[in-house]
Protein backbone atom coordinates (compact mmCIF):
# COMPACT_ATOMS: atom_id res chain seq x y z
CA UNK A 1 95.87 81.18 16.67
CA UNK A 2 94.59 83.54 19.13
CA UNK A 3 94.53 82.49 22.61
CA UNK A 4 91.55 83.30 25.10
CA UNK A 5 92.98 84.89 28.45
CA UNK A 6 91.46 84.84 31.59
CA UNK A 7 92.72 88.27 33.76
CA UNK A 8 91.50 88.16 37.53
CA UNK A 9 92.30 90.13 40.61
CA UNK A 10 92.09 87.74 43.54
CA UNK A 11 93.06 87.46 47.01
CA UNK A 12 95.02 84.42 48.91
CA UNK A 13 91.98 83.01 49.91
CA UNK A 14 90.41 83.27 46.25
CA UNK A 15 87.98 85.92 46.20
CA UNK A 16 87.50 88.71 43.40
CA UNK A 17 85.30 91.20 45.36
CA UNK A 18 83.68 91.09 48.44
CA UNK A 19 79.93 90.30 49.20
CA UNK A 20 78.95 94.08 47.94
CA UNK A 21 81.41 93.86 44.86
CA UNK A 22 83.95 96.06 47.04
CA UNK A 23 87.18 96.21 45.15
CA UNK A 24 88.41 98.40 47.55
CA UNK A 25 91.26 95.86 48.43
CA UNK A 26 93.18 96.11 45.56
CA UNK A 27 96.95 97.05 45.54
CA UNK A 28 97.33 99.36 42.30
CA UNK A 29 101.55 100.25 41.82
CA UNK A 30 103.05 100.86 38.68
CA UNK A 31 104.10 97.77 38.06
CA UNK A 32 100.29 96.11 37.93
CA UNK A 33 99.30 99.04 35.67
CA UNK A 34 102.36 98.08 33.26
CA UNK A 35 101.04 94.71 32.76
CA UNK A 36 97.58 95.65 32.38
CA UNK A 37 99.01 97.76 29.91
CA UNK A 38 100.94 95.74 27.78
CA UNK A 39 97.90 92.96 27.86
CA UNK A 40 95.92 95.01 26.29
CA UNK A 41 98.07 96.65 24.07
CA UNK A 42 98.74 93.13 22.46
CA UNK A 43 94.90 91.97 22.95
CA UNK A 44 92.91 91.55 19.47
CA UNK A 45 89.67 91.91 21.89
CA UNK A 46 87.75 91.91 24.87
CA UNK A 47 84.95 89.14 26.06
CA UNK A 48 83.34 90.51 28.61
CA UNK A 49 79.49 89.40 30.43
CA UNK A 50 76.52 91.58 30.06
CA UNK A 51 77.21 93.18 33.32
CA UNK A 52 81.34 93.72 32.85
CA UNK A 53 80.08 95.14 29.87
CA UNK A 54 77.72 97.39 30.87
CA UNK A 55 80.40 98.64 33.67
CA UNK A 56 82.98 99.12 31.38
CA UNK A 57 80.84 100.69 28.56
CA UNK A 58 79.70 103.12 31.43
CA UNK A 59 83.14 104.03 32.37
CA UNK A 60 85.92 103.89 30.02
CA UNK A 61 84.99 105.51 26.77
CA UNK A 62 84.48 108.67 29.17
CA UNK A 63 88.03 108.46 30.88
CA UNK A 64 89.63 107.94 27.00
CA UNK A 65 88.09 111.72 26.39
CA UNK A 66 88.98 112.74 29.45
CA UNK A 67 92.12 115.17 29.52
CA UNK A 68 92.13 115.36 33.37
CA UNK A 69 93.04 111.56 33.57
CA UNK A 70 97.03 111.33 33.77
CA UNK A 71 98.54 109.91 30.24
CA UNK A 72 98.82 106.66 31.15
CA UNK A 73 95.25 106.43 32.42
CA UNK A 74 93.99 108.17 29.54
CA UNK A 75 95.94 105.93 27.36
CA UNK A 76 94.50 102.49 28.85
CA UNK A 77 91.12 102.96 28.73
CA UNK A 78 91.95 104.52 24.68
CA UNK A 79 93.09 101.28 24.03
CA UNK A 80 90.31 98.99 25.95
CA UNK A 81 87.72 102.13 23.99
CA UNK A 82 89.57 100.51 20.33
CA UNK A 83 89.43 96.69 21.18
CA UNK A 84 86.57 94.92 19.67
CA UNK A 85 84.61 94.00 22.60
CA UNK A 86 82.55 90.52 22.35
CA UNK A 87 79.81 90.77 24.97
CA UNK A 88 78.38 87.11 26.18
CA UNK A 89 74.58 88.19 26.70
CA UNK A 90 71.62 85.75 26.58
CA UNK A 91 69.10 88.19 27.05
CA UNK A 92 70.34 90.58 24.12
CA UNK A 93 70.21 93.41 26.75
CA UNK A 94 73.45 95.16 26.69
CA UNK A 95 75.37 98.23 26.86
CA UNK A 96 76.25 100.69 23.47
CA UNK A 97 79.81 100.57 23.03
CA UNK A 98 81.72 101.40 20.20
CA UNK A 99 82.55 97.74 18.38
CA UNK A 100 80.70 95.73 20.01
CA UNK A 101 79.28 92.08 18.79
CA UNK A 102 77.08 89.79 20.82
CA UNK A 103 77.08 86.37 21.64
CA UNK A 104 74.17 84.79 23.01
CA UNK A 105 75.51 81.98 24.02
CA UNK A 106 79.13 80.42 23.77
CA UNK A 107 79.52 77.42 22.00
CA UNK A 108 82.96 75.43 21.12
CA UNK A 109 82.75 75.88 17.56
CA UNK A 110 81.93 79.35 17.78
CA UNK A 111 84.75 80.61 20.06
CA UNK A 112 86.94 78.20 18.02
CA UNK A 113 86.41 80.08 15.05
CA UNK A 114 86.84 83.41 16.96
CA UNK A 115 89.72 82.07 18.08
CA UNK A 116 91.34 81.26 14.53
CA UNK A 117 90.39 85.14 13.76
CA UNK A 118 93.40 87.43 13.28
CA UNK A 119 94.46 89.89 15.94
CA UNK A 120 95.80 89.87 19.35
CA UNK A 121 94.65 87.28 22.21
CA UNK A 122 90.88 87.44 23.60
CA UNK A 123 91.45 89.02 27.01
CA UNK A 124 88.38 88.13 29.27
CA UNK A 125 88.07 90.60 32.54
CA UNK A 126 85.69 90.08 35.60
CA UNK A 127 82.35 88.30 34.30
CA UNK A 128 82.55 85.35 36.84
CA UNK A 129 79.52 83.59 35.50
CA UNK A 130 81.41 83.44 31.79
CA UNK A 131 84.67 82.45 32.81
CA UNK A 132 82.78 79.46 34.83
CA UNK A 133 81.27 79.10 31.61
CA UNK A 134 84.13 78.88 29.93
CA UNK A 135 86.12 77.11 32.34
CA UNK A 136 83.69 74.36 32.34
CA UNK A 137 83.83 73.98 28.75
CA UNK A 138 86.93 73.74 28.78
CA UNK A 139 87.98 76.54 26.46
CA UNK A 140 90.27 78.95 28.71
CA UNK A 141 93.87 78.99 27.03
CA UNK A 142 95.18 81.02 29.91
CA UNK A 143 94.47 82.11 33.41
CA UNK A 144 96.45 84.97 34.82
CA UNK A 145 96.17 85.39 38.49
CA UNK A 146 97.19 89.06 39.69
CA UNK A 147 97.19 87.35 43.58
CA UNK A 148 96.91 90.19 46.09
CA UNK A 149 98.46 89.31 49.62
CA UNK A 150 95.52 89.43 51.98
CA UNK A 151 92.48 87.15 53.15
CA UNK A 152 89.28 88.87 52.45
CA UNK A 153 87.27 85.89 54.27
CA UNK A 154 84.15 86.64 52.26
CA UNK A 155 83.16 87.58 49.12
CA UNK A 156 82.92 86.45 45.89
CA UNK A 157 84.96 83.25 44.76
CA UNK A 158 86.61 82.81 40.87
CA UNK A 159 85.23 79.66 41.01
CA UNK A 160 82.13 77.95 42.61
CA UNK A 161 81.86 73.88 43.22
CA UNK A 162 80.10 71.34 41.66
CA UNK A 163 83.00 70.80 38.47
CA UNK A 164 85.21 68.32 38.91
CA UNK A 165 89.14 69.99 39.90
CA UNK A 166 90.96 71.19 36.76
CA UNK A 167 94.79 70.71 37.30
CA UNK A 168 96.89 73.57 36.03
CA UNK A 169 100.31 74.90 34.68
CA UNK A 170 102.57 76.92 35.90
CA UNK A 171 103.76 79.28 32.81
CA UNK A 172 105.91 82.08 35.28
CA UNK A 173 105.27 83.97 38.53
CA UNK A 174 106.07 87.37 39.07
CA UNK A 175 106.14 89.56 42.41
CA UNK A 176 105.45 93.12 42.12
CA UNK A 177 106.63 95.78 44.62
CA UNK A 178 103.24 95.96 46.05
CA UNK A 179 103.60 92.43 47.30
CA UNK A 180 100.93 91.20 44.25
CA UNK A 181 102.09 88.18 42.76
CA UNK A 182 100.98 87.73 39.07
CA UNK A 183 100.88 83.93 37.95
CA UNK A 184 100.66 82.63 34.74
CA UNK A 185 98.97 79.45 34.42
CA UNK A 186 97.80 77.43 30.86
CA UNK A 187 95.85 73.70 31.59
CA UNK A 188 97.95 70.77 31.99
């Protein structure tokens, strides 16, 4: 059964951007590239929100056809181009991208069946108001944490209050050179 995985850049003091969406924090080596790499290349398909979407429908199709973009670049955004891509969208109004299938809302019996659909994992990048979604439902099979050694002291947080606390497992931890530390967790 596929698994749905959770994929978040965050600082020590838990933010994933900054007020403005900067990203301009992040610690990019070779080493964080292989495993974004090898997650997708064993990924049956993205889940992605309306706006992730729309971001990454805007940007990596064109670096796949680009030939400037070094190999490995290139070869990334190929594979993220091939995925099926299942975009979480109440409105309906999303981005054209090449296999794409909308939800409009989730709904454990729905992502349960997606779930026991064949393929790779369901690999689910930024979209903080569906992995609250899904978090809240309960339906997150694993949460890796790609935990960047700095305090932003602002921004935006993974997760908001109001839930009660979710304890978690500790699958492996892994430093990079970079001094990024990418944890593994599944729910207790």
């Amino acid at each position: 059964m596929r698994k749905i995985v959770v994929s978040m850049w965050i600082t020590l003091d838990g933010f994933v951007a900054g007020p403005a969406d900067e990203m301009d924090w992040l610690l990019v080596d070779d080493h964080l590239q292989k495993y974004e790499r090898d997650l997708v290349d064993n990924a049956g398909a993205l889940m992605l929100g309306r706006i992730t979407h729309a971001d990454f429908a805007g940007h990596w199709p064109l670096v796949a056809r680009d030939p400037d973009q070094p190999d490995d670049v290139r070869g990334y955004a190929q594979r993220l181009d091939a995925l099926e891509k299942i975009v979480v969208s109440a409105s309906g109004d999303t981005a054209t991208w090449g296999d794409s299938r909308r939800l409009s809302h989730l709904d454990p019996d729905g992502i349960a069946e997606l779930k026991r659909g064949s393929g790779g994992d369901i690999v689910v990048y930024g979209s903080l108001t569906l992995i609250r979604s899904l978090a809240r439902l309960r339906l997150i099979d694993e949460i890796h944490l790609l935990v960047h050694p700095l305090f932003l002291r602002q921004g935006k947080a993974l997760f908001d209050g109001g839930q009660p606390p979710a304890r978690l497992e500790l699958v492996s931890a892994e430093p990079f050179a970079s001094g990024v530390v990418l944890m593994k967790y599944h729910p207790a």
